[in-house]
C-alpha atoms as a PDB file:
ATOM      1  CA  UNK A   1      78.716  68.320  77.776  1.00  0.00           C
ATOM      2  CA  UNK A   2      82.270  69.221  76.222  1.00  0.00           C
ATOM      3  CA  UNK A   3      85.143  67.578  78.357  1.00  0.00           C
ATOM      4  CA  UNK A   4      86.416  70.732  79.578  1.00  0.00           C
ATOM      5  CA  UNK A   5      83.052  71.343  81.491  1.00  0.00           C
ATOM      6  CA  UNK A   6      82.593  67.933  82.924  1.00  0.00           C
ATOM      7  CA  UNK A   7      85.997  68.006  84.230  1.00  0.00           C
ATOM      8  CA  UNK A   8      85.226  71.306  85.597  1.00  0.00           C
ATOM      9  CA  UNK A   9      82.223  70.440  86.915  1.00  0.00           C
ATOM     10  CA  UNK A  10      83.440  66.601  88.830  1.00  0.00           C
ATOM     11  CA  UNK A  11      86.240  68.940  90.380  1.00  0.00           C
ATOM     12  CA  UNK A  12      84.019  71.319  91.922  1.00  0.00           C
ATOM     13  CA  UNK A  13      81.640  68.366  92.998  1.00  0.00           C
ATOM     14  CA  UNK A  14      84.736  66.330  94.272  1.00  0.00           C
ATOM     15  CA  UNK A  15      86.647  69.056  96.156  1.00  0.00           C
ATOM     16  CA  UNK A  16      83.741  70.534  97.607  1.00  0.00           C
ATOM     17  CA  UNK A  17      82.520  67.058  99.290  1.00  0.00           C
ATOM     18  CA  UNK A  18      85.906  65.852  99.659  1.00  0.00           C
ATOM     19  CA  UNK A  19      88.546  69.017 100.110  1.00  0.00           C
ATOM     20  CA  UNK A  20      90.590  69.948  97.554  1.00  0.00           C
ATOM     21  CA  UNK A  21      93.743  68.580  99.204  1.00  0.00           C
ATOM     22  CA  UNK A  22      92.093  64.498  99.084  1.00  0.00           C
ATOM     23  CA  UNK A  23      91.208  64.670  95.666  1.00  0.00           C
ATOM     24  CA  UNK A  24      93.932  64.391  92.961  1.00  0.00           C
ATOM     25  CA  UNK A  25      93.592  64.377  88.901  1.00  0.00           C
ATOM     26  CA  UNK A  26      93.125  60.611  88.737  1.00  0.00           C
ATOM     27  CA  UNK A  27      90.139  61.081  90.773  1.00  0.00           C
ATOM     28  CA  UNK A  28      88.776  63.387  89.117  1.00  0.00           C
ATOM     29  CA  UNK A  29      89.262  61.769  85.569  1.00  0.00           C
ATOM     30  CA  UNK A  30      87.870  58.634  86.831  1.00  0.00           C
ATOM     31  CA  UNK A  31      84.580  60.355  88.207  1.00  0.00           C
ATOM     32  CA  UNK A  32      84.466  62.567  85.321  1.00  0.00           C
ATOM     33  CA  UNK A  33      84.592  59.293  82.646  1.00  0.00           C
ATOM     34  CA  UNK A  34      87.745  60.496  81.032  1.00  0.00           C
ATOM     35  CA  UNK A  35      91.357  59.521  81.052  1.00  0.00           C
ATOM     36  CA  UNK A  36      94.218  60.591  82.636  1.00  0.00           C
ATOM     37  CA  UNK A  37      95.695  61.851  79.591  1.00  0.00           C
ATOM     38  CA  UNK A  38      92.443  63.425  78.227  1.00  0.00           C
ATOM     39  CA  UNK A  39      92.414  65.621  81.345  1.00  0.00           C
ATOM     40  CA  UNK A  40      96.137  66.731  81.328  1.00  0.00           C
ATOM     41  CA  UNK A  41      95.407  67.574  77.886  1.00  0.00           C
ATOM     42  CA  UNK A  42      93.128  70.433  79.280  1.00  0.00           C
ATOM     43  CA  UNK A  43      94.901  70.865  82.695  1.00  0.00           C
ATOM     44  CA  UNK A  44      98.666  70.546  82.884  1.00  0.00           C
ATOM     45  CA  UNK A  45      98.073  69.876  87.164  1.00  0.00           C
ATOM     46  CA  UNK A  46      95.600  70.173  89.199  1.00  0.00           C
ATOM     47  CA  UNK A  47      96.409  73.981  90.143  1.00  0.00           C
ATOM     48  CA  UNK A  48      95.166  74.840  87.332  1.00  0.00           C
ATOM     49  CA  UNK A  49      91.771  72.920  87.394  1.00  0.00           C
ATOM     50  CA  UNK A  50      91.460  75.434  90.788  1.00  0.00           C
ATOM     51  CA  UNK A  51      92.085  78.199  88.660  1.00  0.00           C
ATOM     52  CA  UNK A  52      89.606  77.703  86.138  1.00  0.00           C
ATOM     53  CA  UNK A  53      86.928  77.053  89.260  1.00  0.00           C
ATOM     54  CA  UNK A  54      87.997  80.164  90.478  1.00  0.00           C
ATOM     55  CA  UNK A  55      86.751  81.993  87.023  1.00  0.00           C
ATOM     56  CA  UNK A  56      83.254  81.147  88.033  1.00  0.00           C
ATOM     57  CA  UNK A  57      83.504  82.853  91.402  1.00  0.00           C
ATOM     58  CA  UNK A  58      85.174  86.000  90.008  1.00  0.00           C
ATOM     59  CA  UNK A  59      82.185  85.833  87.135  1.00  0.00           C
ATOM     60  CA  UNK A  60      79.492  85.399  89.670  1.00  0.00           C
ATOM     61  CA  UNK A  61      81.289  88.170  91.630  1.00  0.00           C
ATOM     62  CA  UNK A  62      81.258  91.034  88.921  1.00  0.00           C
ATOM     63  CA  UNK A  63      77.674  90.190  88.356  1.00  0.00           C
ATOM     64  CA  UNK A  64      77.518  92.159  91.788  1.00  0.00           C
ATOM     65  CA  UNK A  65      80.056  95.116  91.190  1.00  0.00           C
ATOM     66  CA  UNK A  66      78.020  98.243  91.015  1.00  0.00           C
ATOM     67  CA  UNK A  67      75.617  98.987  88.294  1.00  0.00           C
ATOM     68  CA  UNK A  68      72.853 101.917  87.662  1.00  0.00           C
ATOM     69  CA  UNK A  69      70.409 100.441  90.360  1.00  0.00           C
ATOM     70  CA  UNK A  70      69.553 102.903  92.823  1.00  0.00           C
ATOM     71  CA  UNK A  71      70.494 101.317  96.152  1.00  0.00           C
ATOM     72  CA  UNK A  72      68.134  99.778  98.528  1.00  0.00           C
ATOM     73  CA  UNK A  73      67.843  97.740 101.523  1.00  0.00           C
ATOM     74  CA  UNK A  74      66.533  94.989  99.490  1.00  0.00           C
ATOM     75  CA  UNK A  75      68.802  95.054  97.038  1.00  0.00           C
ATOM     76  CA  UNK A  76      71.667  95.100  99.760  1.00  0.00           C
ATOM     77  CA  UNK A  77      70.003  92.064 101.202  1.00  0.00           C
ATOM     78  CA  UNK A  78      70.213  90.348  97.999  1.00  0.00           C
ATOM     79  CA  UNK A  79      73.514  91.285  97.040  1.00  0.00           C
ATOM     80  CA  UNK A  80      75.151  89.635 100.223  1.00  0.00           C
ATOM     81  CA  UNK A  81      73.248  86.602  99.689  1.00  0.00           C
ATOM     82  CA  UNK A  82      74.575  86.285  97.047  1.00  0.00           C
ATOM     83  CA  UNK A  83      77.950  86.880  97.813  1.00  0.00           C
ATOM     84  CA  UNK A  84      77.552  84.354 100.727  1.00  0.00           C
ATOM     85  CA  UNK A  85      75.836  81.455  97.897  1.00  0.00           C
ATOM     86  CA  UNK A  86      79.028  82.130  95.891  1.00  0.00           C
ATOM     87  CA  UNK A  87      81.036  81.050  98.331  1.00  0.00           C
ATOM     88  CA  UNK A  88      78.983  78.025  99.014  1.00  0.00           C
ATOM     89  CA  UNK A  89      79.170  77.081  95.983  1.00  0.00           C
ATOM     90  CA  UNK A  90      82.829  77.331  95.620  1.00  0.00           C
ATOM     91  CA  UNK A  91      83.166  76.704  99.707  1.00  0.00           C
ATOM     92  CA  UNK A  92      86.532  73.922  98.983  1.00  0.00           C
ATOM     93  CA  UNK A  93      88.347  77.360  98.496  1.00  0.00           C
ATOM     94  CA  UNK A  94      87.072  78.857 102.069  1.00  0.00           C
ATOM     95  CA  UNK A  95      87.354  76.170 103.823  1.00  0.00           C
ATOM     96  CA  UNK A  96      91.472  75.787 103.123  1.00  0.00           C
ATOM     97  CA  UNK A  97      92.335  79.535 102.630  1.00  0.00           C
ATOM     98  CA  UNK A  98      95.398  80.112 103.808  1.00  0.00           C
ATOM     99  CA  UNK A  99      96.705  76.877 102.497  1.00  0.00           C
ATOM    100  CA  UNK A 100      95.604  76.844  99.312  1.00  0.00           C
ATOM    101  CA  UNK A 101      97.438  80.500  98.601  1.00  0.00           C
ATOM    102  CA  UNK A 102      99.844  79.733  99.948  1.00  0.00           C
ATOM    103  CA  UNK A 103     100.545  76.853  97.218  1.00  0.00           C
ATOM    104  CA  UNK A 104      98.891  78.305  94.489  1.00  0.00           C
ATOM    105  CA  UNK A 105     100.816  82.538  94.184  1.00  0.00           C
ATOM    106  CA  UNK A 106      98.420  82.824  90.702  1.00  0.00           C
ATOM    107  CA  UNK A 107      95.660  82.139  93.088  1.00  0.00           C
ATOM    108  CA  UNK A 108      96.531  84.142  96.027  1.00  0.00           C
ATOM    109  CA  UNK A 109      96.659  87.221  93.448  1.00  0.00           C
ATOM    110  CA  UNK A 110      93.790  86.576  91.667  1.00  0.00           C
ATOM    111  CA  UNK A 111      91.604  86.170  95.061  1.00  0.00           C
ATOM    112  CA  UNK A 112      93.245  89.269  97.201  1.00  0.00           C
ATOM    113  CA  UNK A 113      92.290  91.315  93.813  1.00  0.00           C
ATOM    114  CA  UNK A 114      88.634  89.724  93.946  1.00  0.00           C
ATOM    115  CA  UNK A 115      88.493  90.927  97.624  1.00  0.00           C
ATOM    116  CA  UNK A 116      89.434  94.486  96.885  1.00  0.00           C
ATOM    117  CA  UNK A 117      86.973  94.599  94.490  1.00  0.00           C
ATOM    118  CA  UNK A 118      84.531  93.162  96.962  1.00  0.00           C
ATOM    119  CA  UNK A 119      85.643  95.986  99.256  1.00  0.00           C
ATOM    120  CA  UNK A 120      85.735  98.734  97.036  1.00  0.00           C
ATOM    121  CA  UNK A 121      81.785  98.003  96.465  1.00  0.00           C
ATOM    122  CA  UNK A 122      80.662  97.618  99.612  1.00  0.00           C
ATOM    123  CA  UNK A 123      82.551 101.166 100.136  1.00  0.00           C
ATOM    124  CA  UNK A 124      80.580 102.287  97.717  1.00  0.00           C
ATOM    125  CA  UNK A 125      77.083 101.140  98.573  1.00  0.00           C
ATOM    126  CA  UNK A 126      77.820 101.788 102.162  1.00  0.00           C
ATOM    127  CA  UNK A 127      78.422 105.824 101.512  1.00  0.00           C
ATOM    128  CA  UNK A 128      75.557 105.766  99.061  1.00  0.00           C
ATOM    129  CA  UNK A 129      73.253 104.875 101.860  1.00  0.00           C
ATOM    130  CA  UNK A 130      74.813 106.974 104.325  1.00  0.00           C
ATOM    131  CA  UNK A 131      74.955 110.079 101.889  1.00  0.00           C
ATOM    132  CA  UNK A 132      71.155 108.957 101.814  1.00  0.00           C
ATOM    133  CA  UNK A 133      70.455 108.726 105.527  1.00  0.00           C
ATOM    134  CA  UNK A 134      69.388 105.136 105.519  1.00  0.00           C
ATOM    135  CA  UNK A 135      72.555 104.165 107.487  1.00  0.00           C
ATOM    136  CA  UNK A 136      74.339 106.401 110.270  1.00  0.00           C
ATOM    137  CA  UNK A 137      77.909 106.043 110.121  1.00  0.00           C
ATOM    138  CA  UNK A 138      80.799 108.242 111.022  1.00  0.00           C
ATOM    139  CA  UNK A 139      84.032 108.329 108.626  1.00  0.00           C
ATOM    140  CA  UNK A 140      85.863 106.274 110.718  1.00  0.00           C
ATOM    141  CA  UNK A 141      83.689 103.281 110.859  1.00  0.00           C
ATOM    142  CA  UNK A 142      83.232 102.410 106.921  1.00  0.00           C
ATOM    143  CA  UNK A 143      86.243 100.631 106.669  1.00  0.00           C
ATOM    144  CA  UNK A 144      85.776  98.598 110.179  1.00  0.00           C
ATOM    145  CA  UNK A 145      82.684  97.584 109.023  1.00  0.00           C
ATOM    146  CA  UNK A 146      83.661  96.374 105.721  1.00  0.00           C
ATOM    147  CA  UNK A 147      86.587  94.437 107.337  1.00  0.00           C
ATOM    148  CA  UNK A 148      83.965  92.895 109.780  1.00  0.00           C
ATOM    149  CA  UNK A 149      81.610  92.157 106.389  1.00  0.00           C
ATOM    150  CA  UNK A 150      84.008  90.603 104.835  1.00  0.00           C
ATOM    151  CA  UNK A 151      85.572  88.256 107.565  1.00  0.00           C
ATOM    152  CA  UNK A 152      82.383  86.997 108.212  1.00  0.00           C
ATOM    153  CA  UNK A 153      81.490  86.331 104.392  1.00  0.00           C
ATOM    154  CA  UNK A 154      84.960  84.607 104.366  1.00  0.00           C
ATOM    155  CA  UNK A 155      85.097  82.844 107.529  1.00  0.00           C
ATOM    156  CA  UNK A 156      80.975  81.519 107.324  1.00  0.00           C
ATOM    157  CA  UNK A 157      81.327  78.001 105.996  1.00  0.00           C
ATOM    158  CA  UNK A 158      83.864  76.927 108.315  1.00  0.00           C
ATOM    159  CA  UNK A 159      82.598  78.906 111.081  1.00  0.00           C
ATOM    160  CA  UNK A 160      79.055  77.098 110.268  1.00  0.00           C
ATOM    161  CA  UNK A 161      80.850  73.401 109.672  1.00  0.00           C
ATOM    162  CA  UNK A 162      82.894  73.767 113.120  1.00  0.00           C
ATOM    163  CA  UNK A 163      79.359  74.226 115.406  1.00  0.00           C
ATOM    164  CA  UNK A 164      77.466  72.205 113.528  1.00  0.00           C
ATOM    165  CA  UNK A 165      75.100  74.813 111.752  1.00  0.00           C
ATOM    166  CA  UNK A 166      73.365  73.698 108.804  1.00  0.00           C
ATOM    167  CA  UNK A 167      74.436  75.091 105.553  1.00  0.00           C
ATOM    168  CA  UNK A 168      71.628  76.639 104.029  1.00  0.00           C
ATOM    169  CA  UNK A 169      72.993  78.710 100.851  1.00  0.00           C
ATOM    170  CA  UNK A 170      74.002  81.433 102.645  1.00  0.00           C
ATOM    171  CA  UNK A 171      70.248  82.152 104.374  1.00  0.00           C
ATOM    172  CA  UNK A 172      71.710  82.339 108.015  1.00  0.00           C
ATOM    173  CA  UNK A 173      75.180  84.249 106.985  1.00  0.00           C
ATOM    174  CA  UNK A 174      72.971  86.290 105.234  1.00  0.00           C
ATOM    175  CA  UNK A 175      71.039  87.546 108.278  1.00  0.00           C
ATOM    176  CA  UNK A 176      74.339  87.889 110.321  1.00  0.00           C
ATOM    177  CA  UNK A 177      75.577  90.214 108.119  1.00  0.00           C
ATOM    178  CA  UNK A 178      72.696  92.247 108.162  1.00  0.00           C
ATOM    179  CA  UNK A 179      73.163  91.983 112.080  1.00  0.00           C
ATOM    180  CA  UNK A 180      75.861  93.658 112.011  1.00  0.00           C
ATOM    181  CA  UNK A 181      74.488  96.391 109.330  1.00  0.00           C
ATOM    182  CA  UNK A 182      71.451  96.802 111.649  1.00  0.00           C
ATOM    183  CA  UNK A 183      73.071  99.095 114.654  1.00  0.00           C
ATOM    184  CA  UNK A 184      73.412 101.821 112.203  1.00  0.00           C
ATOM    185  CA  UNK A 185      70.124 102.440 110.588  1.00  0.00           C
ATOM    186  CA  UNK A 186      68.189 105.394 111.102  1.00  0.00           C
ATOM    187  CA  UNK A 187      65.647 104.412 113.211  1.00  0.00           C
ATOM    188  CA  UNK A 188      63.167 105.517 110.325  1.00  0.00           C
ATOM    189  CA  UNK A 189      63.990 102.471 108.242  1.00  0.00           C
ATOM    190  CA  UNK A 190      64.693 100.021 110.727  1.00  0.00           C
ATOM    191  CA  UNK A 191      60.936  98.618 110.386  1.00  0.00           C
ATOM    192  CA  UNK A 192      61.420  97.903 106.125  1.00  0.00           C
ATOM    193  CA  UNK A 193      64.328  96.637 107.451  1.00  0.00           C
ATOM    194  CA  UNK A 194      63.291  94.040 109.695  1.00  0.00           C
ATOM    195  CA  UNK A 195      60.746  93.027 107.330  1.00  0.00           C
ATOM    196  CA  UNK A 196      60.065  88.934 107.095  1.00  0.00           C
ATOM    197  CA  UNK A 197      61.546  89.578 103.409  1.00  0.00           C
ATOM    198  CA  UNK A 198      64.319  91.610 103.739  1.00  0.00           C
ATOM    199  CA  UNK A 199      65.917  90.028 107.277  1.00  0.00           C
ATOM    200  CA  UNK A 200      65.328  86.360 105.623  1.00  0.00           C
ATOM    201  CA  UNK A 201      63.272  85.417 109.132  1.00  0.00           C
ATOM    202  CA  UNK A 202      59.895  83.088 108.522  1.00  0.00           C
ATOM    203  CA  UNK A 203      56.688  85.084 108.363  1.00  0.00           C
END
């Protein structure tokens, strides 16, 4: 493994156990095997180690910007599960928001520009399968929606941590989103859509 990526990948390990803010450069060299010096040779501070994490969630996250597919329910399904495993994976960034935009302005760009992107998808999808009739929804309630979407993708892992709900990958997030998704099916599809493989619930 070259340097770079074990750095990379003792950060992510280190900040996601520990939080980002307990976890400085030296600890990361010395878990990593390196030196000090070897690691400021790649990253000038530790703001930037979070920036180069934070190329593998915006990566992960155009893997899901729209494509040819032709939308359906279990593609939807999938798609916010694995929006919500992203942010597991990368869940030291969730779980200190505010604070680490606030420190980090590259950051804070970078990740409201991720989120409109986010938005501007689910937008998408969400008229796609209204134009289709799979979803009822009136003008007025696509943007609501989305907000509520995305607050709960955002706000899971901490939301999960604080009442003591296991964190599963995203499973459970994953069928409270589709909760909330549910209320405006036509009653036609609401049967595929309770399916054992689409809501994520045991057979």
């Amino acid at each position: 493994m070259k340097t770079v990526d074990k750095i990379i990948r003792t950060a992510l390990h280190l900040f996601n156990e520990q939080g980002e803010r307990e976890v400085s450069t030296n600890h990361i060299a010395a878990a990593a095997g390196v030196s000090p010096g070897n690691l400021y040779y790649h990253f000038r501070h530790k703001e930037a180690i979070v920036l180069r994490l934070f190329d593998g969630y915006e990566a992960q996250l155009q893997a899901r910007l729209p494509d040819t597919e032709v939308p359906t329910l279990a593609g939807l399904h999938a798609r916010i599960e694995a929006g919500l495993a992203a942010r597991h994976e990368y869940r030291f960034l969730f779980r200190a928001l505010p604070e680490l935009l606030a420190r980090n302005p590259e950051l804070a760009r970078r990740f409201r520009a991720a989120q409109q992107l986010e938005r501007a998808d689910w937008l998408e999808r969400l008229r796609g399968f209204a134009d289709a009739g799979v979803l009822r929804l009136a003008a007025a309630e696509f943007e609501p929606l989305v907000d509520n979407l995305q607050l709960l993708a955002n706000g899971w892992l901490a939301h999960a941590e604080c009442c003591g709900i296991e964190l599963d990958g995203g499973r459970r997030g994953t069928r409270q989103a589709l909760a909330l998704l549910r209320p405006h099916l036509a009653a036609e599809h609401r049967a595929a859509f309770d399916a054992p493989a689409l809501s994520g619930t045991p057979a």
